[in-house]
N, C-alpha and C. Protein backbone atom coordinates (compact mmCIF):
# COMPACT_ATOMS: atom_id res chain seq x y z
N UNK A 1 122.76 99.10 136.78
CA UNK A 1 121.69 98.61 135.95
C UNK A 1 120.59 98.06 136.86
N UNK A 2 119.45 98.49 136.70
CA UNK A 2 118.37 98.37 137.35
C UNK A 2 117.55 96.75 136.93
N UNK A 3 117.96 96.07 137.66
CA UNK A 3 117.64 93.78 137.19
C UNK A 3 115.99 94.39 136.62
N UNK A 4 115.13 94.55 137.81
CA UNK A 4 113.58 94.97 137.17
C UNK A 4 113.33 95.99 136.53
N UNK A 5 113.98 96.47 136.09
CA UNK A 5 113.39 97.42 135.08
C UNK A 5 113.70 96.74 133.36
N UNK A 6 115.17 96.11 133.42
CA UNK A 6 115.83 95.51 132.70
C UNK A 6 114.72 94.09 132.14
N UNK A 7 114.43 93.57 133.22
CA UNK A 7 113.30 92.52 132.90
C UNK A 7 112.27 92.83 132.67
N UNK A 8 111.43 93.45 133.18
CA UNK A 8 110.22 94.22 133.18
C UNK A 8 109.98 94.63 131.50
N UNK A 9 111.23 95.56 131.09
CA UNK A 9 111.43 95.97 129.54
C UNK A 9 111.06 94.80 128.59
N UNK A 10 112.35 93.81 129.11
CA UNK A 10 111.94 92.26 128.18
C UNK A 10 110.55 91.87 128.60
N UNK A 11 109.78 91.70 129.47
CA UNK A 11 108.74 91.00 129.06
C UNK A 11 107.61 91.90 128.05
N UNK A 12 107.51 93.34 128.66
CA UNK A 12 106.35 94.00 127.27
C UNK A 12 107.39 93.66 126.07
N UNK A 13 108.19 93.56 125.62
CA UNK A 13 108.61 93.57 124.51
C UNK A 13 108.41 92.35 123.75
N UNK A 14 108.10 91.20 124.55
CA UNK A 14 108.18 90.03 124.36
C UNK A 14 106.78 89.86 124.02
N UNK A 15 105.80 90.26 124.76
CA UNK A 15 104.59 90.49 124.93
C UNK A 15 104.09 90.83 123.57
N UNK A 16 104.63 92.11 123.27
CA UNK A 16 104.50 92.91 121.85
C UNK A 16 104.99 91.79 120.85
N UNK A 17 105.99 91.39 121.03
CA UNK A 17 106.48 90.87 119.68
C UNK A 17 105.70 89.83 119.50
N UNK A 18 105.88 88.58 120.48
CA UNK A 18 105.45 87.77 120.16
C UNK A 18 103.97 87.59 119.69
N UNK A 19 102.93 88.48 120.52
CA UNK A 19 102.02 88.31 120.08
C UNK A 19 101.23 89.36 119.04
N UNK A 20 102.23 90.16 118.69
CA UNK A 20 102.03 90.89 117.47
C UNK A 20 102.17 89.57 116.33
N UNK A 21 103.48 88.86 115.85
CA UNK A 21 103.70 87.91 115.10
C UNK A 21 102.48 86.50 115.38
N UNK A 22 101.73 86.45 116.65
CA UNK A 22 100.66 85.44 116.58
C UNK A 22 99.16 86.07 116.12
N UNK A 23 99.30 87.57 115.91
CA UNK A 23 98.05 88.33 115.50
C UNK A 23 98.17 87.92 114.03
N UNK A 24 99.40 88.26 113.61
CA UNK A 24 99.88 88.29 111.66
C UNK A 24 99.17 87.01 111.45
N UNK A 25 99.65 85.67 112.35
CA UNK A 25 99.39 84.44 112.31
C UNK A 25 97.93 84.06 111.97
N UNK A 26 97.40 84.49 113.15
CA UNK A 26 96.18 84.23 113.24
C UNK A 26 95.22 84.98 111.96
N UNK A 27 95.66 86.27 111.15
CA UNK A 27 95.34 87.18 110.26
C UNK A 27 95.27 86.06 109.13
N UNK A 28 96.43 85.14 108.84
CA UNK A 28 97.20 85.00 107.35
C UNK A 28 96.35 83.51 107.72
N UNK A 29 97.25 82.46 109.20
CA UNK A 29 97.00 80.88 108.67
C UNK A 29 95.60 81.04 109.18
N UNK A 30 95.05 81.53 109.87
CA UNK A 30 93.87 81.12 110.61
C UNK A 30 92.94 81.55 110.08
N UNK A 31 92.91 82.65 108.57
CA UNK A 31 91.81 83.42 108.20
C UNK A 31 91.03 84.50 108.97
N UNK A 32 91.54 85.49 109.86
CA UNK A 32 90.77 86.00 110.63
C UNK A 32 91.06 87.09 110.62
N UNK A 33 91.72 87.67 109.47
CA UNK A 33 91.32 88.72 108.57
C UNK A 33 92.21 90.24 108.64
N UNK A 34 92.34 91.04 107.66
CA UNK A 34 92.93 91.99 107.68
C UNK A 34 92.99 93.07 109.44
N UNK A 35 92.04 92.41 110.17
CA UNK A 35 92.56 93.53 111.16
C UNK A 35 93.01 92.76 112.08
N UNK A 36 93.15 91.19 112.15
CA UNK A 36 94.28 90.87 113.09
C UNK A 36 95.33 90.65 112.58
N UNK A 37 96.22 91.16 111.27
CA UNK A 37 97.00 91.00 110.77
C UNK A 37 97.70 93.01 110.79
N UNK A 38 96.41 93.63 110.64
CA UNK A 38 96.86 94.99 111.16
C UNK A 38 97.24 95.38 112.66
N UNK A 39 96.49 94.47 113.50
CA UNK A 39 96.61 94.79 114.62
C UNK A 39 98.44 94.10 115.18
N UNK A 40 98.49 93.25 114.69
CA UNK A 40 99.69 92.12 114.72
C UNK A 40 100.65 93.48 114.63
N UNK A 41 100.60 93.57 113.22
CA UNK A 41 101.81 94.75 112.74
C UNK A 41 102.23 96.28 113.69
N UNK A 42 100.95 96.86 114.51
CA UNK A 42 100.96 97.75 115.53
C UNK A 42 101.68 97.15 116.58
N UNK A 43 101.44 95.95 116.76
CA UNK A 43 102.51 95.23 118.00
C UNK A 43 103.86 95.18 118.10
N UNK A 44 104.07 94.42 116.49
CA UNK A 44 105.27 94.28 116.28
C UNK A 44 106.44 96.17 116.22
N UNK A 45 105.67 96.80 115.84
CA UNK A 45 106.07 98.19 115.37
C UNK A 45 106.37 98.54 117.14
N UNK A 46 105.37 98.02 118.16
CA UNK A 46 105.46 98.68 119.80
C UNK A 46 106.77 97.88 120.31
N UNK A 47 106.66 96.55 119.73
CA UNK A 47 108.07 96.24 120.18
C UNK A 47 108.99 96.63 119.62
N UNK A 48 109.25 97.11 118.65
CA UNK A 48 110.35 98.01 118.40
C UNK A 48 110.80 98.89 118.93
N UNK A 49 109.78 99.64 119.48
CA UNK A 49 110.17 100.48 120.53
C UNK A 49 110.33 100.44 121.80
N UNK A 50 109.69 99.49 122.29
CA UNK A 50 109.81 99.41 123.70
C UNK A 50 111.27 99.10 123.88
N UNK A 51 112.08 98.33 122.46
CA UNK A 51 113.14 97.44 122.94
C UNK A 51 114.67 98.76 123.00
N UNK A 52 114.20 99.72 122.70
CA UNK A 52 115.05 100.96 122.70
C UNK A 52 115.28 101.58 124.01
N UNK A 53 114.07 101.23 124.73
CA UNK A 53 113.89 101.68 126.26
C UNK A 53 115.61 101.33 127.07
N UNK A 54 115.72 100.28 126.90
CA UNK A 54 117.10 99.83 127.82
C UNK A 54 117.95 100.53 127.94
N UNK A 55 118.27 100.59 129.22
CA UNK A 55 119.29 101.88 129.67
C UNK A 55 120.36 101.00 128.90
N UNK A 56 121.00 100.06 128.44
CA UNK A 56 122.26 99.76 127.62
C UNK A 56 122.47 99.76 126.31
N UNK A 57 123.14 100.63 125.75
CA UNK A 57 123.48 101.53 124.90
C UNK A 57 123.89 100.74 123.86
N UNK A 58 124.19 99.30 123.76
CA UNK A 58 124.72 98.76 123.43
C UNK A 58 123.71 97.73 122.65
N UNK A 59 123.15 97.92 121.23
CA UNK A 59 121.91 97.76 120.39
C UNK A 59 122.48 95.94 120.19
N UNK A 60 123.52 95.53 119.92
CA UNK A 60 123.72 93.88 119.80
C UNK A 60 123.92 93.48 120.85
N UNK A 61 124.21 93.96 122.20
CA UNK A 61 123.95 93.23 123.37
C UNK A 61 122.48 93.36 123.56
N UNK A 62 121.46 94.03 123.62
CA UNK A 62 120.50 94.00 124.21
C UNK A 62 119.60 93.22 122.98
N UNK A 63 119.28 93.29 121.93
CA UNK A 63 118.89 92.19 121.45
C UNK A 63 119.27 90.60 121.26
N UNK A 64 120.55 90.70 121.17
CA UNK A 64 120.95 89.64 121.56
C UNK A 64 120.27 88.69 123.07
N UNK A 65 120.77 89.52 124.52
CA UNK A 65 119.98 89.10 125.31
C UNK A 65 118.63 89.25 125.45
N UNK A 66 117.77 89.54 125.03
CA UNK A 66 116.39 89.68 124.40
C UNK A 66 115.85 88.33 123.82
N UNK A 67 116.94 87.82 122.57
CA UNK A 67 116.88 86.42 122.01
C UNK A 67 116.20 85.54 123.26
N UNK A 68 117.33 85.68 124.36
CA UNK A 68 116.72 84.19 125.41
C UNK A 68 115.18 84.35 125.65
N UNK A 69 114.93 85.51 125.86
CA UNK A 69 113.38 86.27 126.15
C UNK A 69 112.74 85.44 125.39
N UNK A 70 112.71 86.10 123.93
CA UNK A 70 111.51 85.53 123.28
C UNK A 70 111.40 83.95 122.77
N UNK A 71 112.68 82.96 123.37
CA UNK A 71 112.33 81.71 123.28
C UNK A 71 111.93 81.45 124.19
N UNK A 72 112.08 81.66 125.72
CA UNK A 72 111.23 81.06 126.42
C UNK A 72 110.13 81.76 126.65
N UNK A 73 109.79 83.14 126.11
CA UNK A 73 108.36 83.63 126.56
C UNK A 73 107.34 83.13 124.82
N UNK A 74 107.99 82.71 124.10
CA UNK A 74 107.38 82.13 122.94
C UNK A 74 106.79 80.75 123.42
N UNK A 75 107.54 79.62 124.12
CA UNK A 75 107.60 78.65 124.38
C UNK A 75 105.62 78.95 125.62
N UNK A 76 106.65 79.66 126.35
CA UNK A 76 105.35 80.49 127.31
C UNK A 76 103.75 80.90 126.70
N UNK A 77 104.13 81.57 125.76
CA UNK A 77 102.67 81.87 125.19
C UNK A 77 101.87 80.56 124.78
N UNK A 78 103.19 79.64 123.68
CA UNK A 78 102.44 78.45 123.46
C UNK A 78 101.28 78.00 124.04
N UNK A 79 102.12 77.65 125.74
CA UNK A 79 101.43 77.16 126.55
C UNK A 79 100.04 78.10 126.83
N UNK A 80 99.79 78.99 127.11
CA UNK A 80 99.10 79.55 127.81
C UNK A 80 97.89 80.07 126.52
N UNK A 81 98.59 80.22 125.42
CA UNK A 81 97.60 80.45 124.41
C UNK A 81 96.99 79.76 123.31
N UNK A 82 97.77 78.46 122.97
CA UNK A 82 97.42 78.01 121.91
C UNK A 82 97.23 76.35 122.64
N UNK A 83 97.78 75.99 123.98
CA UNK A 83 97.74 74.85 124.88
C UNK A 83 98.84 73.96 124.29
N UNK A 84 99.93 74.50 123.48
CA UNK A 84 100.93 73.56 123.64
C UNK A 84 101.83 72.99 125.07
N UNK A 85 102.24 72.13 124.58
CA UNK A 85 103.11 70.73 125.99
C UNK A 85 104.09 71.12 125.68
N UNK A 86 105.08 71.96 125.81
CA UNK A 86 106.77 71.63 125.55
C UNK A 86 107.24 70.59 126.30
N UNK A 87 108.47 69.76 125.76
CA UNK A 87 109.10 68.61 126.17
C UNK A 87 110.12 69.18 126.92
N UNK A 88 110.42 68.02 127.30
CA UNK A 88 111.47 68.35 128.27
C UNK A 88 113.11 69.22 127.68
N UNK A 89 112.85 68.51 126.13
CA UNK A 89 114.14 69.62 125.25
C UNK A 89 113.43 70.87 125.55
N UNK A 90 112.64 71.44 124.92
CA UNK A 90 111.68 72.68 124.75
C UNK A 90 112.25 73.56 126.27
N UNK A 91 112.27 72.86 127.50
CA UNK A 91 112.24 73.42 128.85
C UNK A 91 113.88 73.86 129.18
N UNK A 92 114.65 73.07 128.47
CA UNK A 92 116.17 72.71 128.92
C UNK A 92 116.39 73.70 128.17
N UNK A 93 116.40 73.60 126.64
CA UNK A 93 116.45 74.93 125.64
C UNK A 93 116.44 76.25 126.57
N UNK A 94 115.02 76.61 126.44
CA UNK A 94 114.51 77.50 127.29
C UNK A 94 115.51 78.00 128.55
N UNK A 95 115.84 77.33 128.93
CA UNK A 95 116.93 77.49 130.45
C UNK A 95 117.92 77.77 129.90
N UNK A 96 118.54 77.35 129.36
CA UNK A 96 120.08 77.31 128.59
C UNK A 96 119.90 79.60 128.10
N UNK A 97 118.79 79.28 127.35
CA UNK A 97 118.80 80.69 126.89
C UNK A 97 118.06 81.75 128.20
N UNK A 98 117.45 81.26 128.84
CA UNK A 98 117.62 82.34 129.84
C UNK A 98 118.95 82.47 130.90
N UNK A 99 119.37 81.53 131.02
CA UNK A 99 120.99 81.65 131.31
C UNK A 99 121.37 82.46 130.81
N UNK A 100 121.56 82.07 129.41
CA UNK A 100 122.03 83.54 128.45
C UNK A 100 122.07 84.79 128.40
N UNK A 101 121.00 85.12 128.76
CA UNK A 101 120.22 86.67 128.98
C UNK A 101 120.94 86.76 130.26
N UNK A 102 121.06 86.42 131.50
CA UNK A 102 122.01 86.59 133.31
C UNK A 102 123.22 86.94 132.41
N UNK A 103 123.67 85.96 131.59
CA UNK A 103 125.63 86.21 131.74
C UNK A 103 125.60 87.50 131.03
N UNK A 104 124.68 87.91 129.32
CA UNK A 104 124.83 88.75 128.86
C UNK A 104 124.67 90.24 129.40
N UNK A 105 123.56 90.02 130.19
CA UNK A 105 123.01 91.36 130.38
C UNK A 105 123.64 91.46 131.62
N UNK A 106 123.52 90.65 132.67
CA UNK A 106 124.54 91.31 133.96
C UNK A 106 125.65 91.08 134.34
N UNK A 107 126.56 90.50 133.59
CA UNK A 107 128.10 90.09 134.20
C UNK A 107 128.40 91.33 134.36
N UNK A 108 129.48 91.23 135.15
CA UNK A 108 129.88 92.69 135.52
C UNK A 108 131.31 93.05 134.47
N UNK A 109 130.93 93.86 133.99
CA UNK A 109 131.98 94.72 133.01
C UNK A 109 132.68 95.39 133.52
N UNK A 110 134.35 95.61 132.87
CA UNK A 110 135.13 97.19 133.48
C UNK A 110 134.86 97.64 132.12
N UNK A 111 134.90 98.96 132.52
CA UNK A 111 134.60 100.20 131.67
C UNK A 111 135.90 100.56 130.71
C-alpha cells in the first residue's frame, strides 16, 4: 500500500467533501444562493468518487478510516476558512482520530 497515495486520496476527498457541504452551507444559512448550493452538491458527488480511488477493496475500512480525515481536516478548514480557534479538546479529538486512520489503514494484516 502506497502511505502517499493513500493520503494524498484522503485529502482531495476531504477537500471535496468538506467543502462541497460548506458550499450547501453557505447556499442555504448564508443566503448565497442556488449556485453555491449547486456547486456544493458537484463537490460532494466528486467526493464520492474520488473516495473509490483507494487501492483497498475494502468499502467499511476505507471510509471508516476516512472518518479521522474529515474531523481533523473539518476542524482544519474551520480554521483556515471561516477563522475558527479549536480548543485544546478540538486538537486532542483530532489526534485521537488521526491515530485512527495509522492503525486502520496501515497495520499490517495476514492475508
Amino acid at each position: 500500500m502506497n502511505v502517499v497515495r493513500v493520503v494524498a486520496l484522503f485529502v482531495v476527498a476531504a477537500v471535496a467533501e468538506i467543502g462541497g457541504a460548506w458550499m450547501v452551507w453557505q447556499g442555504v444559512r448564508e443566503h448565497r444562493g442556488l449556485a453555491w448550493i449547486g456547486a456544493g452538491i458537484a463537490a460532494l458527488a466528486a467526493y464520492g468518487f474520488v473516495a473509490t480511488l483507494q487501492d483497498d477493496a475494502n468499502f467499511g475500512r476505507v471510509l471508516a478510516a476516512y472518518g479521522g480525515i474529515f474531523v481533523a481536516g473539518s476542524l482544519a478548514w474551520g480554521v483556515v476558512v471561516d477563522g475558527f480557534a479549536p480548543d485544546r479538546y478540538d486538537l486532542i479529538g483530532a489526534a485521537i482520530c488521526l491515530a485512527g486512520v495509522g492503525v486502520i489503514m496501515f497495520a499490517p494484516r495476514t492475508l
